[in-house]
C-alpha atoms as a PDB file:
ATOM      1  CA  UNK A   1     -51.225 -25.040   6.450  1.00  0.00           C
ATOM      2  CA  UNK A   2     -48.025 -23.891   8.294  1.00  0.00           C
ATOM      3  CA  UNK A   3     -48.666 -25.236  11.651  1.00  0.00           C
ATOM      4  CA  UNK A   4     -46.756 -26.585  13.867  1.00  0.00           C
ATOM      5  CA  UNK A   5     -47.076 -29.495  17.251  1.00  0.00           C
ATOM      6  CA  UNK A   6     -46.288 -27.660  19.983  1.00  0.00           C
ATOM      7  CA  UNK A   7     -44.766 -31.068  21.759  1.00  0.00           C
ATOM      8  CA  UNK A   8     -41.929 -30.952  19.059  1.00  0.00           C
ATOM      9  CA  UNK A   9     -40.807 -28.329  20.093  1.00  0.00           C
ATOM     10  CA  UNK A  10     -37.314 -28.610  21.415  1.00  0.00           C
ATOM     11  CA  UNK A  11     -38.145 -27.485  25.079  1.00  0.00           C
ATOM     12  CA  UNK A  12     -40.387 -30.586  25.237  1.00  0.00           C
ATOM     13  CA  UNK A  13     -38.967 -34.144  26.630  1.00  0.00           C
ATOM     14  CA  UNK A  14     -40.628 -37.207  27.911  1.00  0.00           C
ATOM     15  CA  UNK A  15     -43.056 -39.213  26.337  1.00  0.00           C
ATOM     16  CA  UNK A  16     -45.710 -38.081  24.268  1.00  0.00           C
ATOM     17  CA  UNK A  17     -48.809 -40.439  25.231  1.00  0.00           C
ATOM     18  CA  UNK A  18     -51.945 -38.605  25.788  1.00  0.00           C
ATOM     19  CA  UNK A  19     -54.285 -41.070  26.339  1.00  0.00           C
ATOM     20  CA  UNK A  20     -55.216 -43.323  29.235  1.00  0.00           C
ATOM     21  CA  UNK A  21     -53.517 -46.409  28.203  1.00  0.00           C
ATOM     22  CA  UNK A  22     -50.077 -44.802  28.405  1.00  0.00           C
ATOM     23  CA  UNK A  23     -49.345 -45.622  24.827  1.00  0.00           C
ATOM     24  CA  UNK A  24     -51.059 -43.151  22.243  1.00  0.00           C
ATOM     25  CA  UNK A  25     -50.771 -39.668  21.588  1.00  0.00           C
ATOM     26  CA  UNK A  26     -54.196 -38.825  20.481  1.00  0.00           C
ATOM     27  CA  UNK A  27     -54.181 -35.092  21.632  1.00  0.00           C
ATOM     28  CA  UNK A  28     -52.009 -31.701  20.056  1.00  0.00           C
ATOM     29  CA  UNK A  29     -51.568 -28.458  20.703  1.00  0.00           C
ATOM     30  CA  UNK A  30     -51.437 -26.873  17.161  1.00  0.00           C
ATOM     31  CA  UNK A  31     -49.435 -23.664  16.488  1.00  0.00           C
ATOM     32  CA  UNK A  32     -48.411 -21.197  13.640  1.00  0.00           C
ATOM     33  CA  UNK A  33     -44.716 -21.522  13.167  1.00  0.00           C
ATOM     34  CA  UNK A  34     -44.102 -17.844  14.586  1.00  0.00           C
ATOM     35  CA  UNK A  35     -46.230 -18.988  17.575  1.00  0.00           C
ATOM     36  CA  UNK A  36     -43.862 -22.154  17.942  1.00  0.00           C
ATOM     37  CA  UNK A  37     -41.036 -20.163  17.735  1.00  0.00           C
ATOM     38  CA  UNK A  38     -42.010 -18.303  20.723  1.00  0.00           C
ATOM     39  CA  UNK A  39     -42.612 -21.653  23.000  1.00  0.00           C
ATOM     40  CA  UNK A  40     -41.067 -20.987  26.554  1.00  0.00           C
ATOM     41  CA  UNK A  41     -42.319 -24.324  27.460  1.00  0.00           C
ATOM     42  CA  UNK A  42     -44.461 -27.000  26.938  1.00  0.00           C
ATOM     43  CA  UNK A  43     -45.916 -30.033  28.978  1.00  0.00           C
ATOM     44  CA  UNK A  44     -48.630 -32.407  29.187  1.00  0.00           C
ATOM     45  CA  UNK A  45     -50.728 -32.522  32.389  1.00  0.00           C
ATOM     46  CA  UNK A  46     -51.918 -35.969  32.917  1.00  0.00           C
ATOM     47  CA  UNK A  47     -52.507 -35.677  36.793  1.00  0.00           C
ATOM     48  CA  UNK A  48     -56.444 -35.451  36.108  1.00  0.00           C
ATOM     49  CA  UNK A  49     -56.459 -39.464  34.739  1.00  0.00           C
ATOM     50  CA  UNK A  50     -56.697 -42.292  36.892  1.00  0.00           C
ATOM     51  CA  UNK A  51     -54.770 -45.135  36.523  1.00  0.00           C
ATOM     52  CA  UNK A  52     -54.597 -47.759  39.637  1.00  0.00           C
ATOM     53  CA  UNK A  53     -50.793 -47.650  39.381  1.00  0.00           C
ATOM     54  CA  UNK A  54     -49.847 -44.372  38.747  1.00  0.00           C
ATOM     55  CA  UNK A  55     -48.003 -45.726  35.661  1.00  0.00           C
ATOM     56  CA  UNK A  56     -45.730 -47.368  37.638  1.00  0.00           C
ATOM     57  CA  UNK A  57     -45.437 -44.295  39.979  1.00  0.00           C
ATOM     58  CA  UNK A  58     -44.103 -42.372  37.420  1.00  0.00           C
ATOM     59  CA  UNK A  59     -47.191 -39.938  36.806  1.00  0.00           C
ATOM     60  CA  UNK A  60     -49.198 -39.838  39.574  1.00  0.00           C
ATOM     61  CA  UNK A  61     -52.719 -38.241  39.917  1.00  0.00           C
ATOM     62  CA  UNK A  62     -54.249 -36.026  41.732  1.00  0.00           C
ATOM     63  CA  UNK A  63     -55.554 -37.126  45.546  1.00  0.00           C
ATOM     64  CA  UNK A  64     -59.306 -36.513  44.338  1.00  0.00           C
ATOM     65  CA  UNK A  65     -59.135 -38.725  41.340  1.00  0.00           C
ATOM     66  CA  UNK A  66     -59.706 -42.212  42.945  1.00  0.00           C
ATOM     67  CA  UNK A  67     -61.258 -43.841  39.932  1.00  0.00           C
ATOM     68  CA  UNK A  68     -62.329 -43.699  36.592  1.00  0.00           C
ATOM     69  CA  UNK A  69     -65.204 -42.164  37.523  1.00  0.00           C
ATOM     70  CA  UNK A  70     -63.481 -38.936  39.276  1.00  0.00           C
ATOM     71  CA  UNK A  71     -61.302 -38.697  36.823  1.00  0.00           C
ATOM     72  CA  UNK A  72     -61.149 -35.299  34.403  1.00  0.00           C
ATOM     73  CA  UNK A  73     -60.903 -37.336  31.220  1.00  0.00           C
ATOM     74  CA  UNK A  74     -59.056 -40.212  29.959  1.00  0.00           C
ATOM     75  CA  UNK A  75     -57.096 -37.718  27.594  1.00  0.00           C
ATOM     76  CA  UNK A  76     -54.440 -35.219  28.899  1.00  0.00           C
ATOM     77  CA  UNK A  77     -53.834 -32.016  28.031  1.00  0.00           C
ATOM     78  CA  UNK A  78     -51.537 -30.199  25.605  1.00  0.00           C
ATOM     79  CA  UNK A  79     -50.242 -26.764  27.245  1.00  0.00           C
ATOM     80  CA  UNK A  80     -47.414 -24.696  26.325  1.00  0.00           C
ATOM     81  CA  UNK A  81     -46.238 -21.033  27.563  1.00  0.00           C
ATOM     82  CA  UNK A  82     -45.637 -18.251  24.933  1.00  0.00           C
ATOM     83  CA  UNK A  83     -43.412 -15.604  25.351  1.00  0.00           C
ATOM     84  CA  UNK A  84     -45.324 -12.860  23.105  1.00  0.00           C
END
């Protein structure tokens, strides 16, 4: 297969961890290398998992997500724009 993970693309920084514990990427965004070519950017939204310390304020959630129980998930999401 020719695809590609939309967080290497080079309008992507930051780490990569998807997952709750701050430390795995467990989630991608897969895309066909003319798709990838067209990435206007790219992101993971981790504001829907709890964590008590916001990873050490440096992602914080959102204000309804109080616990692990209000949480989305305990996996972000993958998004990228496309300029098509």
């Amino acid at each position: 297969m020719n695809l590609r993970v939309a967080l290497d693309a080079p309008k992507f920084s930051g780490p990569r961890w998807t997952f709750q514990t701050g430390s795995q990427q467990l989630d991608y965004l897969l895309c066909p290398k003319p798709l990838f070519a067209s990435i206007q950017s790219v992101g993971i939204e981790r504001r829907g998992i709890y964590h008590p310390t916001s990873y050490g304020g440096q992602f914080p959630h959102f204000h309804e997500v109080t616990s692990p129980a209000t949480q989305a998930s305990d996996h972000a999401a993958v998004w990228a724009d496309f300029s098509l």
